[in-house]
C-alpha atoms as a PDB file:
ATOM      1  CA  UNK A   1     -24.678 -18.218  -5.056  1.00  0.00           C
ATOM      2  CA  UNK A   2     -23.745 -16.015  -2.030  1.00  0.00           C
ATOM      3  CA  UNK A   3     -25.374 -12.905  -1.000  1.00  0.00           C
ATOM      4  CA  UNK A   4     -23.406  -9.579  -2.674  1.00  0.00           C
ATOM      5  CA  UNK A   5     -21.732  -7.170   0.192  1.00  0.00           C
ATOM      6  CA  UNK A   6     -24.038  -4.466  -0.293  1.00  0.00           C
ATOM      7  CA  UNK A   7     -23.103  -2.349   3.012  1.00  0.00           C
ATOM      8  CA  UNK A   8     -19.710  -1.753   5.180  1.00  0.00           C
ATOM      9  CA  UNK A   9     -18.567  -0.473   7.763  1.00  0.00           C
ATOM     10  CA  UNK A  10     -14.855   1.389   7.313  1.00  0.00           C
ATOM     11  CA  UNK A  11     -12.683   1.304  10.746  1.00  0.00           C
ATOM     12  CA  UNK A  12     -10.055   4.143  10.409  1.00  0.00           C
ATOM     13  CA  UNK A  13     -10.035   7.380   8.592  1.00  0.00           C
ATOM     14  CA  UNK A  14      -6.171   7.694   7.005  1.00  0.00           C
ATOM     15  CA  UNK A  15      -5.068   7.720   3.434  1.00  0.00           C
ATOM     16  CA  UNK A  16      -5.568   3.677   2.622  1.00  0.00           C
ATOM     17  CA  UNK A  17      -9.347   3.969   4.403  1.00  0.00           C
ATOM     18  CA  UNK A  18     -10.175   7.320   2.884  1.00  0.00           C
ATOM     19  CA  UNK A  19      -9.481   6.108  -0.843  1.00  0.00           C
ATOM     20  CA  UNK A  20     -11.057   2.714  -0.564  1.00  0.00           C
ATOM     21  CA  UNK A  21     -13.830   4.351   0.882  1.00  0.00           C
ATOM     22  CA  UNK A  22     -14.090   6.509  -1.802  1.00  0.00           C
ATOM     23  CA  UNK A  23     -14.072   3.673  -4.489  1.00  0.00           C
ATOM     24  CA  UNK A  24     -16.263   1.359  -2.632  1.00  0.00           C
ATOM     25  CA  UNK A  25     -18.809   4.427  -2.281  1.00  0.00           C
ATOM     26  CA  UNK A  26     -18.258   4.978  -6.331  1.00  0.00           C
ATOM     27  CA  UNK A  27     -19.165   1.457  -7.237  1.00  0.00           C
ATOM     28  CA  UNK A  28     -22.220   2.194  -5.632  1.00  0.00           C
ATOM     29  CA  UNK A  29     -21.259   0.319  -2.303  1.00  0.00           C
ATOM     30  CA  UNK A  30     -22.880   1.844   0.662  1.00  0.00           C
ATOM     31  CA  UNK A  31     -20.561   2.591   3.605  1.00  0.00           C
ATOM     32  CA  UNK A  32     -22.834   3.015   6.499  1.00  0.00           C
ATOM     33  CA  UNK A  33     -20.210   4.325   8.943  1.00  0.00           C
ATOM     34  CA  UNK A  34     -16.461   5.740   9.231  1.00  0.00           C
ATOM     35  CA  UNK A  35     -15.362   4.501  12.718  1.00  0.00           C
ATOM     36  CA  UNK A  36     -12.376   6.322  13.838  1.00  0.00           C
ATOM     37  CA  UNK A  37     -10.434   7.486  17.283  1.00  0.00           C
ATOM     38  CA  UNK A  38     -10.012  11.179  15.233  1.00  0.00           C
ATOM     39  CA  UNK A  39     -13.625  12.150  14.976  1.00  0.00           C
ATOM     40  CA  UNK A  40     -12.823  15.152  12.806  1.00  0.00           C
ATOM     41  CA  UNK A  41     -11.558  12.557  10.556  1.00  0.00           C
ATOM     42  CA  UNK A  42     -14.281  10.887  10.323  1.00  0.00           C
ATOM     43  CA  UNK A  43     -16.722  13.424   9.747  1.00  0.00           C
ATOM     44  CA  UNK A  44     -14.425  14.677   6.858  1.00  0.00           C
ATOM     45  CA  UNK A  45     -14.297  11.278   4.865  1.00  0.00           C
ATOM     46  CA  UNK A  46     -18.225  10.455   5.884  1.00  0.00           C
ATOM     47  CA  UNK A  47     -19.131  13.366   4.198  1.00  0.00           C
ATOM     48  CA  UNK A  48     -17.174  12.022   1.438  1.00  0.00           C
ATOM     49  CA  UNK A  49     -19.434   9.030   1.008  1.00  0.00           C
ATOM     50  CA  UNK A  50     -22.419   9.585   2.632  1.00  0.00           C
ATOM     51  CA  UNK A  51     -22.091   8.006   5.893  1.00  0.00           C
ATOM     52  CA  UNK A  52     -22.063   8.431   9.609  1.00  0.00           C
ATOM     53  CA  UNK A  53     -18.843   8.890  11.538  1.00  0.00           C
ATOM     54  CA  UNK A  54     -18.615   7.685  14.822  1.00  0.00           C
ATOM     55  CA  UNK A  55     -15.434   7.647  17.494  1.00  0.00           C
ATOM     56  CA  UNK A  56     -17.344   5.253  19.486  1.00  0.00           C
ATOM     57  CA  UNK A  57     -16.909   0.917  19.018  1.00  0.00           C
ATOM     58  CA  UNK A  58     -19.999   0.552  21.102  1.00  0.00           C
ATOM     59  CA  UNK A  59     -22.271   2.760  18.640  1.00  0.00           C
ATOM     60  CA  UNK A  60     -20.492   0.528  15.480  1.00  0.00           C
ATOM     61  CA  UNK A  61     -23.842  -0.811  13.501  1.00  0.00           C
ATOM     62  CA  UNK A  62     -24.013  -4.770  13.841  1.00  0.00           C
ATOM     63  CA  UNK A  63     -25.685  -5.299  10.787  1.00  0.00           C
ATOM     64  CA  UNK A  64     -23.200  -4.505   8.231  1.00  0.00           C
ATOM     65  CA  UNK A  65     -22.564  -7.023   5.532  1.00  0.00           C
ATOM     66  CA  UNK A  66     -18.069  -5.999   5.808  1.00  0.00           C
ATOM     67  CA  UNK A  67     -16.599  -4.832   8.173  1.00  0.00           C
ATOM     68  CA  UNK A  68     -12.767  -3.095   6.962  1.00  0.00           C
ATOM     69  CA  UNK A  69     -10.377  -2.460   9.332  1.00  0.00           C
ATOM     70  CA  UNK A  70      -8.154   0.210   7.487  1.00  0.00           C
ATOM     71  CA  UNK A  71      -5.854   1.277  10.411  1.00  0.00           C
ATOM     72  CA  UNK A  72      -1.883   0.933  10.899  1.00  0.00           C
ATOM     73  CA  UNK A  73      -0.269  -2.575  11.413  1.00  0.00           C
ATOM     74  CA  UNK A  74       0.208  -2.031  14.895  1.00  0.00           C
ATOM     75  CA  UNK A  75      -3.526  -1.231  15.563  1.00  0.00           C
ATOM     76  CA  UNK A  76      -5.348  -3.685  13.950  1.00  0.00           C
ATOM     77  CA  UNK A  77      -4.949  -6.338  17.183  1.00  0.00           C
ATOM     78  CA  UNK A  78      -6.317  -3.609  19.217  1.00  0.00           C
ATOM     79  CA  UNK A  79      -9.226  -2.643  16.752  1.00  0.00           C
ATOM     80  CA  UNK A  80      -9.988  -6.233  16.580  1.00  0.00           C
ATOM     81  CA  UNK A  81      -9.816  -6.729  20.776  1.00  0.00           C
ATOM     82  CA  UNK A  82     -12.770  -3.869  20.285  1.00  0.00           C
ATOM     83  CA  UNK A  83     -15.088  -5.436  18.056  1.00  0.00           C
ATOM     84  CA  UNK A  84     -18.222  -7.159  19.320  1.00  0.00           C
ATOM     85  CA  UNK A  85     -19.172  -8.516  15.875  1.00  0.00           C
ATOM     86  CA  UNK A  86     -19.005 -12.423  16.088  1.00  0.00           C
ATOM     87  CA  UNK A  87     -20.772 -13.274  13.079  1.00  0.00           C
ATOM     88  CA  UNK A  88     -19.989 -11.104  10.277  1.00  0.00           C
ATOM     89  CA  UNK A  89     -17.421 -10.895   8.082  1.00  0.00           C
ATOM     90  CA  UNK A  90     -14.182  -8.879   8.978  1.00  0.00           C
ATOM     91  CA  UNK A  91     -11.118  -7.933   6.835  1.00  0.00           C
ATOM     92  CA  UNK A  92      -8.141  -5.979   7.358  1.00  0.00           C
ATOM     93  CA  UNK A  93      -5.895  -4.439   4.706  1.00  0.00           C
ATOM     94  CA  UNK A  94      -2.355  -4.560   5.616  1.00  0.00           C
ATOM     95  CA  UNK A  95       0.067  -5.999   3.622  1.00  0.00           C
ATOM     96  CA  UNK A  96       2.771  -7.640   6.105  1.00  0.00           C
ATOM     97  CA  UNK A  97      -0.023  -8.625   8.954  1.00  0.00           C
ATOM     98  CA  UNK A  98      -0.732 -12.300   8.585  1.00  0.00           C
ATOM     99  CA  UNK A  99      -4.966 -13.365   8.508  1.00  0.00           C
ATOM    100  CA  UNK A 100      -4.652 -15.218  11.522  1.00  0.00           C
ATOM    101  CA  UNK A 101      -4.304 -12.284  13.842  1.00  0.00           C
ATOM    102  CA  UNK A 102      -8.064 -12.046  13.284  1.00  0.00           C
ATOM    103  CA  UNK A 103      -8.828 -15.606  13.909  1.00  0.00           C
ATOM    104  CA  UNK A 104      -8.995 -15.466  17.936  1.00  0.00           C
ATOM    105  CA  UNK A 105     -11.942 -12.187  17.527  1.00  0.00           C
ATOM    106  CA  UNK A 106     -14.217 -13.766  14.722  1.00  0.00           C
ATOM    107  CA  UNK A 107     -15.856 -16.655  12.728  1.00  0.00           C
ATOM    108  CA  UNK A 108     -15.385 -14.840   9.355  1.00  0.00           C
ATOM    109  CA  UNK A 109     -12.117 -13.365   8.434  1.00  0.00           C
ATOM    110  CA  UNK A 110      -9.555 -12.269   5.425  1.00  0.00           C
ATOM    111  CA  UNK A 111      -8.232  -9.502   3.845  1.00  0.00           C
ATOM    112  CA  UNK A 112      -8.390  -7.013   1.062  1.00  0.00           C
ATOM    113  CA  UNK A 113      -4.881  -5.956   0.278  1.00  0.00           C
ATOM    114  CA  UNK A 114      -4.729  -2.865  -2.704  1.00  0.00           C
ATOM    115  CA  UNK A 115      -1.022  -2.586  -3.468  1.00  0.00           C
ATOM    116  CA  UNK A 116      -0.173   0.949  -3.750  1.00  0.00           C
ATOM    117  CA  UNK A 117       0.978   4.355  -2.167  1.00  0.00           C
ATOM    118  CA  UNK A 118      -2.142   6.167  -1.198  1.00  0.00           C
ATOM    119  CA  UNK A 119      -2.792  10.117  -0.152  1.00  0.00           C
ATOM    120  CA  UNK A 120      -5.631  11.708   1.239  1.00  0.00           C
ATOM    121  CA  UNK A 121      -5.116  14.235  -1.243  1.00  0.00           C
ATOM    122  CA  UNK A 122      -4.334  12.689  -4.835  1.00  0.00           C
ATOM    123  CA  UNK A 123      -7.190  10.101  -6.420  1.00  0.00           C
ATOM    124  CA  UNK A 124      -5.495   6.568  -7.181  1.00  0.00           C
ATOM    125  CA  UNK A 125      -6.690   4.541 -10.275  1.00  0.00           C
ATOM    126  CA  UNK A 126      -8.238   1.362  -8.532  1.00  0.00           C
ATOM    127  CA  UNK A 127      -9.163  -0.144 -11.503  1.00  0.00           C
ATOM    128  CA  UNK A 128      -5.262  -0.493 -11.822  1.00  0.00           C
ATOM    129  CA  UNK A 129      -4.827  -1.180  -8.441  1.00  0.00           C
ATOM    130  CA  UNK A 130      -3.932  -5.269  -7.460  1.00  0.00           C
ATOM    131  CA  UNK A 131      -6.009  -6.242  -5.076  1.00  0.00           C
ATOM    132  CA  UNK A 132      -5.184  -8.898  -2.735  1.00  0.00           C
ATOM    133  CA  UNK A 133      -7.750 -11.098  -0.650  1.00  0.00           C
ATOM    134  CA  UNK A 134      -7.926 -13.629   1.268  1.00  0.00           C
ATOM    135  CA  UNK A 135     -10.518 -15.469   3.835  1.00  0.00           C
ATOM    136  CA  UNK A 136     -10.651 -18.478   5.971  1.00  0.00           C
ATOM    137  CA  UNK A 137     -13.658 -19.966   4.272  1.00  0.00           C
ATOM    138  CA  UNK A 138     -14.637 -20.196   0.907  1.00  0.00           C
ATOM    139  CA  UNK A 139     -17.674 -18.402   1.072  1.00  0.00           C
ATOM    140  CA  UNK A 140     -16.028 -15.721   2.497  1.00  0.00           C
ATOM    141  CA  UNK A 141     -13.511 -16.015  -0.334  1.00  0.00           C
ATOM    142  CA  UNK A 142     -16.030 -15.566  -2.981  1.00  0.00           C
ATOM    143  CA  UNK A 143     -18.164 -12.745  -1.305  1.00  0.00           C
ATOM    144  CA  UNK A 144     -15.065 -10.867  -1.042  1.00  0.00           C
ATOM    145  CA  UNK A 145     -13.614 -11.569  -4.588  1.00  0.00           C
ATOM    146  CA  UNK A 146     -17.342 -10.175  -5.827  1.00  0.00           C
ATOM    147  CA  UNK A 147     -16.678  -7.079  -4.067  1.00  0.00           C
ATOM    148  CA  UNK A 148     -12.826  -6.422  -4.998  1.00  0.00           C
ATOM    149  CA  UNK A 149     -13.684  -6.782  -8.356  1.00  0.00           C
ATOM    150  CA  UNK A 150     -16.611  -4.020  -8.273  1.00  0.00           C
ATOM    151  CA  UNK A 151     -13.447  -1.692  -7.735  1.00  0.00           C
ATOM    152  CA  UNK A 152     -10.314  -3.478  -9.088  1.00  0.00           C
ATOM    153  CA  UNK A 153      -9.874  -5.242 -12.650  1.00  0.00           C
ATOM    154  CA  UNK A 154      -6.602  -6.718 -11.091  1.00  0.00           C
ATOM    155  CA  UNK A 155      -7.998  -9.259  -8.079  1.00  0.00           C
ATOM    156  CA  UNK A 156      -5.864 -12.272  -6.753  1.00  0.00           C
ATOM    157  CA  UNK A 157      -6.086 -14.785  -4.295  1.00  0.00           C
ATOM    158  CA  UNK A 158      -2.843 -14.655  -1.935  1.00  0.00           C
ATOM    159  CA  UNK A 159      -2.112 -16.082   0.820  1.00  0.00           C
ATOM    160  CA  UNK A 160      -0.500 -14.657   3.979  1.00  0.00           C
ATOM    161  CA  UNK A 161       2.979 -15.392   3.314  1.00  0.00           C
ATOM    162  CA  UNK A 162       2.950 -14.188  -0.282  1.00  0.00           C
ATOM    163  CA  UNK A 163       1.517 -11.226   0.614  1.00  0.00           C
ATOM    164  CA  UNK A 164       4.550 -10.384   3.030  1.00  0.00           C
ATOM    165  CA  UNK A 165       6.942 -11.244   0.022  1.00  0.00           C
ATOM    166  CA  UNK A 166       4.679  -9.084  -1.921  1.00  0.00           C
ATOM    167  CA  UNK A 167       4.748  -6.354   0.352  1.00  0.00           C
ATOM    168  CA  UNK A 168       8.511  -6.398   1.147  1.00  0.00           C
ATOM    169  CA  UNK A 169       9.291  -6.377  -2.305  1.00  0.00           C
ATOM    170  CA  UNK A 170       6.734  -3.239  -2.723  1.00  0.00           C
ATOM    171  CA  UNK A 171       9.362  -1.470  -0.147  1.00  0.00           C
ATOM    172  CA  UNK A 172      11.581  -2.156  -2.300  1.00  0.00           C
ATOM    173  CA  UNK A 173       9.994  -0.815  -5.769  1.00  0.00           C
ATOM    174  CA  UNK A 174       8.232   2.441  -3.820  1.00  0.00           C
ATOM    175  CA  UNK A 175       9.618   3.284  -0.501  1.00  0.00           C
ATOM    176  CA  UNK A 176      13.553   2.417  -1.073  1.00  0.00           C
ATOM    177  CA  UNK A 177      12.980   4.515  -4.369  1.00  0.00           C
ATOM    178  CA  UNK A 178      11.634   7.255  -2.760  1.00  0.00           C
ATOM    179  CA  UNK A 179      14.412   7.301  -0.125  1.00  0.00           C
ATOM    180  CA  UNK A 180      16.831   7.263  -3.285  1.00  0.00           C
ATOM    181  CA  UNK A 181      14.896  10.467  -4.791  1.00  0.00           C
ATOM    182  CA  UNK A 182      15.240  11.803  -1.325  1.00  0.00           C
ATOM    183  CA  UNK A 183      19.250  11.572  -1.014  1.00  0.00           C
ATOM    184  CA  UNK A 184      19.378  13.030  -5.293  1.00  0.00           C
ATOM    185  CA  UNK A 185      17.390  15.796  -3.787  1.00  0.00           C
ATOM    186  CA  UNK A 186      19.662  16.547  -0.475  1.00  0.00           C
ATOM    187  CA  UNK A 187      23.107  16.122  -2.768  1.00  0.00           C
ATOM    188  CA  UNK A 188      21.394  18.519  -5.720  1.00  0.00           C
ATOM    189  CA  UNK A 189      20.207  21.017  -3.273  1.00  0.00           C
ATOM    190  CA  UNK A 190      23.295  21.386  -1.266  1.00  0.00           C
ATOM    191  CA  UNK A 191      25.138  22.493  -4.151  1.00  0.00           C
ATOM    192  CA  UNK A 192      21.757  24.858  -5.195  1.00  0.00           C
ATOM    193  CA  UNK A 193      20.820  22.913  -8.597  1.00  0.00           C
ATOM    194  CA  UNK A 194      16.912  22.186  -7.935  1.00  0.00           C
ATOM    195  CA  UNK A 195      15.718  18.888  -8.020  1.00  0.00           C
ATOM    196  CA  UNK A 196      13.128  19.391 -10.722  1.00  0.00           C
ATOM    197  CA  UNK A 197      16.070  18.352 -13.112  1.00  0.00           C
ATOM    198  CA  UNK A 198      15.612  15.239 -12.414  1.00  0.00           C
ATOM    199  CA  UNK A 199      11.968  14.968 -12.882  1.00  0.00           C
ATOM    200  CA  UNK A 200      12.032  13.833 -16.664  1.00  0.00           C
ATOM    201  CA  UNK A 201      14.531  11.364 -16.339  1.00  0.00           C
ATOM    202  CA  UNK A 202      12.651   9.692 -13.137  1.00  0.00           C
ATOM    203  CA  UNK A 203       9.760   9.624 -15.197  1.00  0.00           C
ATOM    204  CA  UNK A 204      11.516   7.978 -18.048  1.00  0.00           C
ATOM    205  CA  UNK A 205      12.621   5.352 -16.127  1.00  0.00           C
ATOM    206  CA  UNK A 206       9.402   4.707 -14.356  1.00  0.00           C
ATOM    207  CA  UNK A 207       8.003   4.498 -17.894  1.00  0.00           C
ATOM    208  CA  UNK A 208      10.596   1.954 -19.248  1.00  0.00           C
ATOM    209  CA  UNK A 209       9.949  -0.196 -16.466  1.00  0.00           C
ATOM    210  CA  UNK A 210       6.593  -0.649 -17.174  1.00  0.00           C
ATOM    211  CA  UNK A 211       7.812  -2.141 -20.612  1.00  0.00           C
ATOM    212  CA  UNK A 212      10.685  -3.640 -19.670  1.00  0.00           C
ATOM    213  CA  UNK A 213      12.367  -6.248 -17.235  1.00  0.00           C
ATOM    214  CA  UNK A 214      14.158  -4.019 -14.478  1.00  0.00           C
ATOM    215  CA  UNK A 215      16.924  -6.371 -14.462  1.00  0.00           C
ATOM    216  CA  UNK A 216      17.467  -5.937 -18.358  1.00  0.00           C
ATOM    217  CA  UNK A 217      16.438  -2.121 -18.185  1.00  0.00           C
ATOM    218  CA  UNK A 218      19.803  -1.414 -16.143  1.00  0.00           C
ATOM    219  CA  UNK A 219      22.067   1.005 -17.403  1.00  0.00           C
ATOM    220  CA  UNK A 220      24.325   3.266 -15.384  1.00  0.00           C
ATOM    221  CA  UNK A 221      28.643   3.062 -15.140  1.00  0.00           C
ATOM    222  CA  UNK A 222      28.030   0.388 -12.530  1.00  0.00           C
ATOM    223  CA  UNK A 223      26.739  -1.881 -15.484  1.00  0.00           C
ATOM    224  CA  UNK A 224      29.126  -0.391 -17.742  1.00  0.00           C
ATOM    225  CA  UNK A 225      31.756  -1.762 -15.249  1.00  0.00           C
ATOM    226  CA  UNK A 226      33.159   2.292 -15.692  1.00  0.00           C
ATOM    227  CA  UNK A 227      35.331   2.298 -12.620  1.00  0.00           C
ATOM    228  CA  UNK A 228      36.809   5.889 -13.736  1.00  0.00           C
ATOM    229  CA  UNK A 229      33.048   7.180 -13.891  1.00  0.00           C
ATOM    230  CA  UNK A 230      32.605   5.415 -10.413  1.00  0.00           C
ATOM    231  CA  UNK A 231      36.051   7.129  -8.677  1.00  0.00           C
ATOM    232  CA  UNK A 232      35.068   9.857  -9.706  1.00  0.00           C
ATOM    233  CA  UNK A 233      31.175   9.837  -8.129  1.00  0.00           C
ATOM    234  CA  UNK A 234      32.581   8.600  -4.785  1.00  0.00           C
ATOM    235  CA  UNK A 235      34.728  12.012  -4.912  1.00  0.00           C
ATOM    236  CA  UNK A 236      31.716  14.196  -4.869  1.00  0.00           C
ATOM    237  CA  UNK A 237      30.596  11.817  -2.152  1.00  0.00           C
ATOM    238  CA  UNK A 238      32.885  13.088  -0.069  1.00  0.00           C
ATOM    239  CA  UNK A 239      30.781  15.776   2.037  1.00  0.00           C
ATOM    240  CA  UNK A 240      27.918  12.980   2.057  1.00  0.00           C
ATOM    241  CA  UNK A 241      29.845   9.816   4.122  1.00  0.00           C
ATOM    242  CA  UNK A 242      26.275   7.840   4.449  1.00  0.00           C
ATOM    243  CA  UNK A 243      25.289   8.274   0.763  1.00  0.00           C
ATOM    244  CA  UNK A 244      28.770   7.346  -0.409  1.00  0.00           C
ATOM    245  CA  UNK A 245      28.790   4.440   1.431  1.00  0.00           C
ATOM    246  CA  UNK A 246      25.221   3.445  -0.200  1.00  0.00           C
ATOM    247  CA  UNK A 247      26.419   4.295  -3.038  1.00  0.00           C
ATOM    248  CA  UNK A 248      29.489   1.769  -3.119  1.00  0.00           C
ATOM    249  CA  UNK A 249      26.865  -0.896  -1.654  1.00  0.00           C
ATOM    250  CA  UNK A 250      24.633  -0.577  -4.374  1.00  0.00           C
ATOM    251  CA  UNK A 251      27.508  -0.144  -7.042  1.00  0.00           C
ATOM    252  CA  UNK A 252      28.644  -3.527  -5.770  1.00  0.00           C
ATOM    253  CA  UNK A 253      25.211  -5.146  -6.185  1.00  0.00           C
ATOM    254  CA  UNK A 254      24.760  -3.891  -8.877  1.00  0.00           C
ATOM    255  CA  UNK A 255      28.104  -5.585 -10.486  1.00  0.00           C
ATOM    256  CA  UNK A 256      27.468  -8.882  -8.618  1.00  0.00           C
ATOM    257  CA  UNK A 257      23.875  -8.880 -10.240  1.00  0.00           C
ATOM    258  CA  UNK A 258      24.978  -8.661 -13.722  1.00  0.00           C
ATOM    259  CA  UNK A 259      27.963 -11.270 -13.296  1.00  0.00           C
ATOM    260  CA  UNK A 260      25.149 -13.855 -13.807  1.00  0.00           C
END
């Protein structure tokens, strides 16, 4: 039976950091420190959960039982290049940056993955959160499963490269969509219609998908194969070239889909 994680350590101070912090400090998981280069930041989310917030690597506590590294893709090599901490056990929590980057800075590595859009200012519902991990020993493994599940009732063991799929898909299902809401917004709004019209419908949709197969949910003229409906969308897309040429690209995917 291993030991529990009873204490971390959380490196970085932005929206995924700030809400795992909080639900780590909910399940009763003490986080001894909030090591960030934005001190401000970290005093805000230490006070959060009753910790210390440092700026500092070399005042970093060496006798935490996790250490998180929470920070953007593109800082977590230089976190880890930072970190004097042989001997304990390290995770990071990106979703497209393989395990082995950590495997040159420590004996005891993985990561702890939550898949979801996170904000500073809006509480996220980690009990329906997936949470990903992954560790380079077993022991490790299980420690770390113990802990995601104090937090998460959706925890799975995933490797690196299913992670990236994961993750790229995610773009996919949250960012792209987004993007979409983005370009209904700029088309509604340059013709003054607000976009709060299309607030029910989004939300319909959403909600369908979460009982349905998206592929089987589709409905829309480019189903329909309604080539008049189609002409006459492209028209408005006149005084938008960009969007109308998305929107023939996904018109024709969207045909091409359904043909099978």
């Amino acid at each position: 039976m291993q030991d529990p994680i009873r204490n971390i350590i959380i490196i970085g101070s932005g929206n995924l950091a700030s809400r795992l912090a909080i639900a780590l400090h909910n399940a009763n998981i003490e986080i001894l420190q909030v090591c960030s280069r934005h001190q401000e930041n970290a005093i805000k989310l230490a006070k959060k959960v009753r910790a210390g917030a440092i700026n500092d690597f070399t005042r970093i506590n060496p006798d935490a039982d996790l250490y998180i590294i929470a920070v953007s893709d593109k800082a977590i090599g230089e976190v880890s290049n930072k970190l004097d901490i042989k001997d304990k056990m390290i995770v990071h929590t990106s979703g497209s940056v393989a395990m082995e980057l950590l495997n040159n800075h420590f004996n005891k590595y993985g990561v702890l993955y939550p898949l979801n859009t996170f904000s500073k200012e809006k509480a996220v519902d980690f009990n329906k959160t997936p949470v990903c991990i992954e560790a380079n020993e077993q022991a490790s493994l299980l420690r770390l499963k113990d802990l995601a599940r104090k937090i998460s009732g959706d925890v799975r063991e995933v490797n690196s490269n299913q992670r990236l799929i994961i993750h790229t898909a995610a773009v996919f299902a949250s960012n792209f969509a987004n993007h979409m809401y983005s370009i209904s917004a700029d088309i509604l709004e340059s013709k003054g219609i607000s976009f709060n019209i299309m607030k029910p419908i989004i939300q319909e949709v959403a909600e369908k998908i979460l009982r349905h197969d998206p592929l089987k949910a589709q409905t829309g003229p480019a189903l329909r194969k309604d080539h008049q409906t189609l002409a006459k969308h492209l028209d408005v897309l006149n005084d938008f070239p960009e969007y109308k040429e998305l929107y023939q690209q996904i018109t024709d995917n969207i045909i091409k889909r359904h043909k099978k």
